[in-house]
Protein backbone atom coordinates (compact mmCIF):
# COMPACT_ATOMS: atom_id res chain seq x y z
CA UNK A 1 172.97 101.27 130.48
CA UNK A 2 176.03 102.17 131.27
CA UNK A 3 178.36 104.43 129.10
CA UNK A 4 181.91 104.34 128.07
CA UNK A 5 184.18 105.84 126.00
CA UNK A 6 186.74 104.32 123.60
CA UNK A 7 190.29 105.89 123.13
CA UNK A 8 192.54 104.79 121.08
CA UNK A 9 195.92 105.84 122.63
CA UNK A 10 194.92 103.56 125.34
CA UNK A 11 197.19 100.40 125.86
CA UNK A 12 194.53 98.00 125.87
CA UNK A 13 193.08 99.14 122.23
CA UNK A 14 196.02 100.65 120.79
CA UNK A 15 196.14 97.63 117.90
CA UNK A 16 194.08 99.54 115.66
CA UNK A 17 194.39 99.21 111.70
CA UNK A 18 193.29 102.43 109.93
CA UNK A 19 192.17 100.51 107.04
CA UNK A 20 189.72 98.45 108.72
CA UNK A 21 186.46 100.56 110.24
CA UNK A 22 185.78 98.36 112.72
CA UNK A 23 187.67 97.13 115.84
CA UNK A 24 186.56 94.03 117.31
CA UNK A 25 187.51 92.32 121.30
CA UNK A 26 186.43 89.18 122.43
CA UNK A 27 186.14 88.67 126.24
CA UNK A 28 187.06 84.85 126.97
CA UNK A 29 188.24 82.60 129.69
CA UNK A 30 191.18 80.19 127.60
CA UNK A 31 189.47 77.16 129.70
CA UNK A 32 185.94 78.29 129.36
CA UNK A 33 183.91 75.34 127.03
CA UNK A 34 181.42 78.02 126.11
CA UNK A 35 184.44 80.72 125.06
CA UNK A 36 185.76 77.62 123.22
CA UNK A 37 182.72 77.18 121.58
CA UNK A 38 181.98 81.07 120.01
CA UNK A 39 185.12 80.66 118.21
CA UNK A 40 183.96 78.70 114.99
CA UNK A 41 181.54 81.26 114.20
CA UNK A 42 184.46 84.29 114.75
CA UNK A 43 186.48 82.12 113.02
CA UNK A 44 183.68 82.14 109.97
CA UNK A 45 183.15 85.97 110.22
CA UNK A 46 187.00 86.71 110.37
CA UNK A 47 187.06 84.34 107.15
CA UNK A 48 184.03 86.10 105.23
CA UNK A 49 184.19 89.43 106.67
CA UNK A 50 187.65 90.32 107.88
CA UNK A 51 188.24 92.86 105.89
CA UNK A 52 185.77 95.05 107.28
CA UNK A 53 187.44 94.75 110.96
CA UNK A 54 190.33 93.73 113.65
CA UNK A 55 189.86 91.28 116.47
CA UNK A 56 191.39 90.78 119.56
CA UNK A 57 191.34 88.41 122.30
CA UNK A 58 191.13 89.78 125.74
CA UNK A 59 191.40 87.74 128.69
CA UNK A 60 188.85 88.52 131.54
CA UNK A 61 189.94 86.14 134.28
CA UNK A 62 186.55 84.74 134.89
CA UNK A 63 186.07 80.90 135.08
CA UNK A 64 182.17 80.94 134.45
CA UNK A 65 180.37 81.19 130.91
CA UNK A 66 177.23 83.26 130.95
CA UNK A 67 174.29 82.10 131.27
CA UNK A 68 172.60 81.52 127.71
CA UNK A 69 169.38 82.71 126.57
CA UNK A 70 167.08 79.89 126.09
CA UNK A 71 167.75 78.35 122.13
CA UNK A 72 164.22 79.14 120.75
CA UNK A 73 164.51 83.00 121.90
CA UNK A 74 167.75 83.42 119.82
CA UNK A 75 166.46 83.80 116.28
CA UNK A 76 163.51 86.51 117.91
CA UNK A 77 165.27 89.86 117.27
CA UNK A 78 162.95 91.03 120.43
CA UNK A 79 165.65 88.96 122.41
CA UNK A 80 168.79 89.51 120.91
CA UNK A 81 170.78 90.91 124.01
CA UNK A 82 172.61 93.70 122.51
CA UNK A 83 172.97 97.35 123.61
CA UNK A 84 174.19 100.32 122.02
CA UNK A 85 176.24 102.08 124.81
CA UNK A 86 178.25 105.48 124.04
CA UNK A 87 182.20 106.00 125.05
CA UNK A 88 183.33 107.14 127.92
CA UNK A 89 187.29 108.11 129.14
CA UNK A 90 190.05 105.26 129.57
CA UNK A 91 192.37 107.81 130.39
CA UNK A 92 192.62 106.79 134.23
CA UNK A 93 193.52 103.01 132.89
CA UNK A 94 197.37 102.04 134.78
CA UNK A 95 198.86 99.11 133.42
CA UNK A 96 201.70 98.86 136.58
CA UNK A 97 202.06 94.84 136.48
CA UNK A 98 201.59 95.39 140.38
CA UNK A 99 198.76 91.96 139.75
CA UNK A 100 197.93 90.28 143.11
CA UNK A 101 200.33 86.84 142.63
CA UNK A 102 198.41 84.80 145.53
CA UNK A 103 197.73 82.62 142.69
CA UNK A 104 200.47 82.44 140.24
CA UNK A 105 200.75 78.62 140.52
CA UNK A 106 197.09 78.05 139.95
CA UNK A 107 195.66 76.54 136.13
CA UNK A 108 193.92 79.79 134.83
CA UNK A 109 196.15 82.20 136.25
CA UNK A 110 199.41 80.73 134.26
CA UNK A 111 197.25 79.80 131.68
CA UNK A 112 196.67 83.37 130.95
CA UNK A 113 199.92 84.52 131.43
CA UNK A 114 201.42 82.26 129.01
CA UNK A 115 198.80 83.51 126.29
CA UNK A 116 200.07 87.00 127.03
CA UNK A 117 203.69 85.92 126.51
CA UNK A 118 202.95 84.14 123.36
CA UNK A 119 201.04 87.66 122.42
CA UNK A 120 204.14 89.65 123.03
CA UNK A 121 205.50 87.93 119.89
CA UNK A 122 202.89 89.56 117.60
CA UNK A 123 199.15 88.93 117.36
CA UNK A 124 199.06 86.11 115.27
CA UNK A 125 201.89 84.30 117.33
CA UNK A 126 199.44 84.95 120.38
CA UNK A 127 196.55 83.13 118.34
CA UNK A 128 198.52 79.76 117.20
CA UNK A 129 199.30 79.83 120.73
CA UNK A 130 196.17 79.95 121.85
CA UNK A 131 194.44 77.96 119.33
CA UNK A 132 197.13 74.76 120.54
CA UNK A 133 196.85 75.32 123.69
CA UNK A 134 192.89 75.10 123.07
CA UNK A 135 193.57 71.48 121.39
CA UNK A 136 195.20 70.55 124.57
CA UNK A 137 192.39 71.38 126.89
CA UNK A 138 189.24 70.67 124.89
CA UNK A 139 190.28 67.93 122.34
CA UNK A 140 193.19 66.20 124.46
CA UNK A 141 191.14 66.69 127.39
CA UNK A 142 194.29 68.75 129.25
CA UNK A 143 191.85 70.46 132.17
CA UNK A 144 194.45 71.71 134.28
CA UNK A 145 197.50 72.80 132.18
CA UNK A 146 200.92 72.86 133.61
CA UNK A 147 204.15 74.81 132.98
CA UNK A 148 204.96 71.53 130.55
CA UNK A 149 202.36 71.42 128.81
CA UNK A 150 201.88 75.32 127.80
CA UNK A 151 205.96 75.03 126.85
CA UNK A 152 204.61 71.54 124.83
CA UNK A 153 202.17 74.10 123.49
CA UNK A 154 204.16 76.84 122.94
CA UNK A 155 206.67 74.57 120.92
CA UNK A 156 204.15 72.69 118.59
CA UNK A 157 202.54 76.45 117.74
CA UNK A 158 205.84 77.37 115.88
CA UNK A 159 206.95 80.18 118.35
CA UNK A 160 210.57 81.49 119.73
CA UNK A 161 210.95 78.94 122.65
CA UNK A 162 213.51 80.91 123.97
CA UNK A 163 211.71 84.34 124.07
CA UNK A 164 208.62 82.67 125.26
CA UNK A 165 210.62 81.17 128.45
CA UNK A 166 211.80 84.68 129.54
CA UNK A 167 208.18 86.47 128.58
CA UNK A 168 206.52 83.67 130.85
CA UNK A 169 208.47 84.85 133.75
CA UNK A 170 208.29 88.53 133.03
CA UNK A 171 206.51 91.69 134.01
CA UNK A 172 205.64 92.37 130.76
CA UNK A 173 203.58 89.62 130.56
CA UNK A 174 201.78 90.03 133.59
CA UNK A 175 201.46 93.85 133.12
CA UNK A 176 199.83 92.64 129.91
CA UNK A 177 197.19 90.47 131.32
CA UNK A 178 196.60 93.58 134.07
CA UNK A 179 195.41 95.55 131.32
CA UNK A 180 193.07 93.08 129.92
CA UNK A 181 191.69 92.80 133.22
CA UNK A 182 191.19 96.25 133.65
CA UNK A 183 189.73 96.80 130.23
CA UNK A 184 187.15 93.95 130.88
CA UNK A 185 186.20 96.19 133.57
CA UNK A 186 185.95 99.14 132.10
CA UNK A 187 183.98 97.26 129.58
CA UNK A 188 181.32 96.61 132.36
CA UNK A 189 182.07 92.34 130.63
CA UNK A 190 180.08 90.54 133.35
CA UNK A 191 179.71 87.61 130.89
CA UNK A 192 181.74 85.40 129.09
CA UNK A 193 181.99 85.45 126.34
CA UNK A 194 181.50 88.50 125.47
CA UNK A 195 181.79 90.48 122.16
CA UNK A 196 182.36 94.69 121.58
CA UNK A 197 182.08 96.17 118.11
CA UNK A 198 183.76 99.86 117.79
CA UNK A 199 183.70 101.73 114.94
CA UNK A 200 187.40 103.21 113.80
CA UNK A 201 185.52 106.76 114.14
CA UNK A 202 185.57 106.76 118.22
CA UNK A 203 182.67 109.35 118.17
CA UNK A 204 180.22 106.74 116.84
CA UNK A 205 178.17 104.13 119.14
CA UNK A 206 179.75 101.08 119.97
CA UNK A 207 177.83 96.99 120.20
CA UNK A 208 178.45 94.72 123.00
CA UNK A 209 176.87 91.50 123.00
CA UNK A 210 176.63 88.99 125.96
CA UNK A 211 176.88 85.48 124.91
CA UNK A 212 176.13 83.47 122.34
CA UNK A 213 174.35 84.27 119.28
CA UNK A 214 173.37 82.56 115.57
CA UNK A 215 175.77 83.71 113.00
CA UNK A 216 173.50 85.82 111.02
CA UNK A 217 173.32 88.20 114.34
CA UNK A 218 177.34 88.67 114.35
CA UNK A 219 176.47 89.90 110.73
CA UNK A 220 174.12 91.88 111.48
CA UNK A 221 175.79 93.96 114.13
CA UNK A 222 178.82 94.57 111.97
CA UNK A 223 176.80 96.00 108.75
CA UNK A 224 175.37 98.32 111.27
CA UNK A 225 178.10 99.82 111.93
CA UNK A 226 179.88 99.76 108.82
CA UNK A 227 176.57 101.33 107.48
CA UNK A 228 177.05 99.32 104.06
CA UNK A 229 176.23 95.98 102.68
CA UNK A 230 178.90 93.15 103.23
CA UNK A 231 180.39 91.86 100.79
CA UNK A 232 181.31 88.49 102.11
CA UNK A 233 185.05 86.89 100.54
CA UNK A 234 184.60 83.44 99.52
CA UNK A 235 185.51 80.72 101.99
CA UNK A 236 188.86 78.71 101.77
CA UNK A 237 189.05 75.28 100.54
CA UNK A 238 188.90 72.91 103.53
CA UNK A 239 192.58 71.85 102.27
CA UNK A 240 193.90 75.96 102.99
CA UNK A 241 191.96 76.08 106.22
CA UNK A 242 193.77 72.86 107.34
CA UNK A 243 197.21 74.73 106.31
CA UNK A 244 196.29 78.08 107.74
CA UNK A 245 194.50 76.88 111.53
CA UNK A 246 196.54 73.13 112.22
CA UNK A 247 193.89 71.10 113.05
CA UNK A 248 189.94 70.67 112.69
CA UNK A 249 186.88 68.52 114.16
CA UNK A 250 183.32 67.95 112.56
CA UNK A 251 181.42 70.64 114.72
CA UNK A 252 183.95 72.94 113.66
CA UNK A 253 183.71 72.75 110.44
CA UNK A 254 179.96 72.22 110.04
CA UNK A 255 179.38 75.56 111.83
CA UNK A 256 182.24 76.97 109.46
CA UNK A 257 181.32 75.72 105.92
CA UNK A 258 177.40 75.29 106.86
CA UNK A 259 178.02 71.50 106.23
CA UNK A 260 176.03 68.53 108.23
CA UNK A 261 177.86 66.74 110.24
CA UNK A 262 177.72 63.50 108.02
CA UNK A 263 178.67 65.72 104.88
CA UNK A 264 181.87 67.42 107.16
CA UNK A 265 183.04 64.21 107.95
CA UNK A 266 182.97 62.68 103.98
CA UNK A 267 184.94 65.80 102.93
CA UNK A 268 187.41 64.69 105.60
CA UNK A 269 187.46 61.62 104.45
CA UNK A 270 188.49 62.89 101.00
CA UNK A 271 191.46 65.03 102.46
CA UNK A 272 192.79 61.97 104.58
CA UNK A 273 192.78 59.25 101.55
CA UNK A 274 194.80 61.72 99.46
CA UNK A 275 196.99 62.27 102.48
CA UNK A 276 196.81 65.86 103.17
CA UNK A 277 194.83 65.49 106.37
CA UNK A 278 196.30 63.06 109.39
CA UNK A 279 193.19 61.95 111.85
CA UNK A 280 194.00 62.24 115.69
CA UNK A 281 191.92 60.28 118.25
CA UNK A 282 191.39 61.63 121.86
CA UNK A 283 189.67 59.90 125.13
CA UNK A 284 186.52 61.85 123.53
CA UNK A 285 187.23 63.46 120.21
CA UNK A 286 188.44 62.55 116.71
CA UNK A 287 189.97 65.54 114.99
CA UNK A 288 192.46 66.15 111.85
CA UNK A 289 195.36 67.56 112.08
CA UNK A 290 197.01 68.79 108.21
CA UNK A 291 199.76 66.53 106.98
CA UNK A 292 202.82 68.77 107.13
CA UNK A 293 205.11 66.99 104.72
CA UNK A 294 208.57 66.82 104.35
CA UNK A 295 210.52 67.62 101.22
CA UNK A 296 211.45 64.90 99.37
CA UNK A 297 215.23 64.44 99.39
CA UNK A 298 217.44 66.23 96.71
């Protein structure tokens, strides 16, 4: 077991919300299918429990997912794979953007780059970033993103174009992706994805767990360190979830809203004949998008 420590005036954790006790960071790999995957069920905890703590995505550079525990041990708490592990110093952490460039032309390299400079427009600019550019790759079937198609990205997410041209091609970007690097590391993250719980108070134990895991156990890991019963906030109507995350498909929103499949899809239904919803058909997916309308004329 290995022990860290958890500062908070370090650049990799310095988004910390004082009203929140519990600080969340999700390792991922932007064209990992198993990252990918996890995110419907942080996307459900964010929605039910989110006010109990911040997330963040950090970026780990790895191309491989772990390596699951089989399904039928998941639901035995004998082999839930998560460890308690104490804090140790960040202090000797140098963000200097001096990142080896051998492969700056290469898929995940840009790739992660170009989620940093989306980031460097605020949090939740980095997220609709991300979330499009995950469309692109695992619903449109995109494996290998260009410089195109992450500014095709970057446009249809609703950021500054401009600023994200001249973030894409600057240090600060690259410094920023250094430092999640170096924080996966100093995380001792030797699978994606990952997930580390710390508790605002940086005395107290933090929770890492490796891989994938039912719902209920991403519940249970936060109440213990919030040392209280959850009080969960009622879900949004499919309609406001639309609005709020762009686009949807059936496994996402059966994990989400604890739907079937079948009973995802008739709700979908619903939403396109009264023309809030628009459906989208990949090579291997159908998907809804909302139905951004335009005012009527004056």
């Amino acid at each position: 077991m290995n022990k860290m420590k958890f500062d908070a005036a370090n650049p990799a954790t310095s988004h910390k919300c004082g009203k929140k006790p519990v600080e969340a960071f999700l390792f991922i790999d932007p064209l990992c299918m198993d990252c990918w995957s996890i995110e419907p069920l942080i996307m459900k905890l964010w929605l039910e429990y989110g006010n109990y703590f911040t997330i963040r995505h950090i970026l780990t550079g790895k191309e491989e997912a772990a390596a699951i525990s089989p399904a039928h041990k998941w639901n035995k708490p004998a082999h839930i794979r998560f460890v308690w592990e104490n804090t140790s110093s960040l202090h000797g952490l140098s963000c200097d953007g001096k990142l080896n460039k051998r492969h700056s032309s290469s898929s995940p390299y840009m790739t992660s780059i170009a989620i940093k400079a989306a980031e460097l427009q605020g949090r939740r600019a980095g997220m609709k970033f991300l979330r499009t550019l995950q469309e692109s790759v695992f619903l449109q079937r995109e494996a290998h993103p260009n410089k195109e198609l992450l500014l095709v990205c970057a446009e249809k997410s609703g950021i500054d174009m401009e600023e994200f041209k001249h973030d894409l091609c600057s240090m600060s970007a690259t410094k920023a992706f250094q430092c999640d690097l170096k924080f996966t590391n100093e995380m001792y993250v030797t699978e994606i994805p990952s997930l580390i719980f710390f508790h605002s108070n940086s005395e107290q134990e933090g929770l890492k767990l490796s891989g994938m895991y039912p719902y209920d156990v991403y519940v249970q890991v936060l109440q213990e360190l919030v040392h209280e019963d959850l009080i969960p906030e009622p879900l949004p109507s499919l309609e406001k979830f639309l609005q709020q995350y762009a686009f949807t498909f059936a496994d996402e929103m059966a994990v989400i809203y604890n739907r079937s499949l079948s009973e995802a899809m008739r709700e979908m239904r619903q939403l396109l004949l009264t023309g809030k919803a628009i459906q989208t058909i990949s090579e291997k997916e159908v998907y809804w998008r909302y139905n951004v309308k335009e005012k009527d004329p004056a």
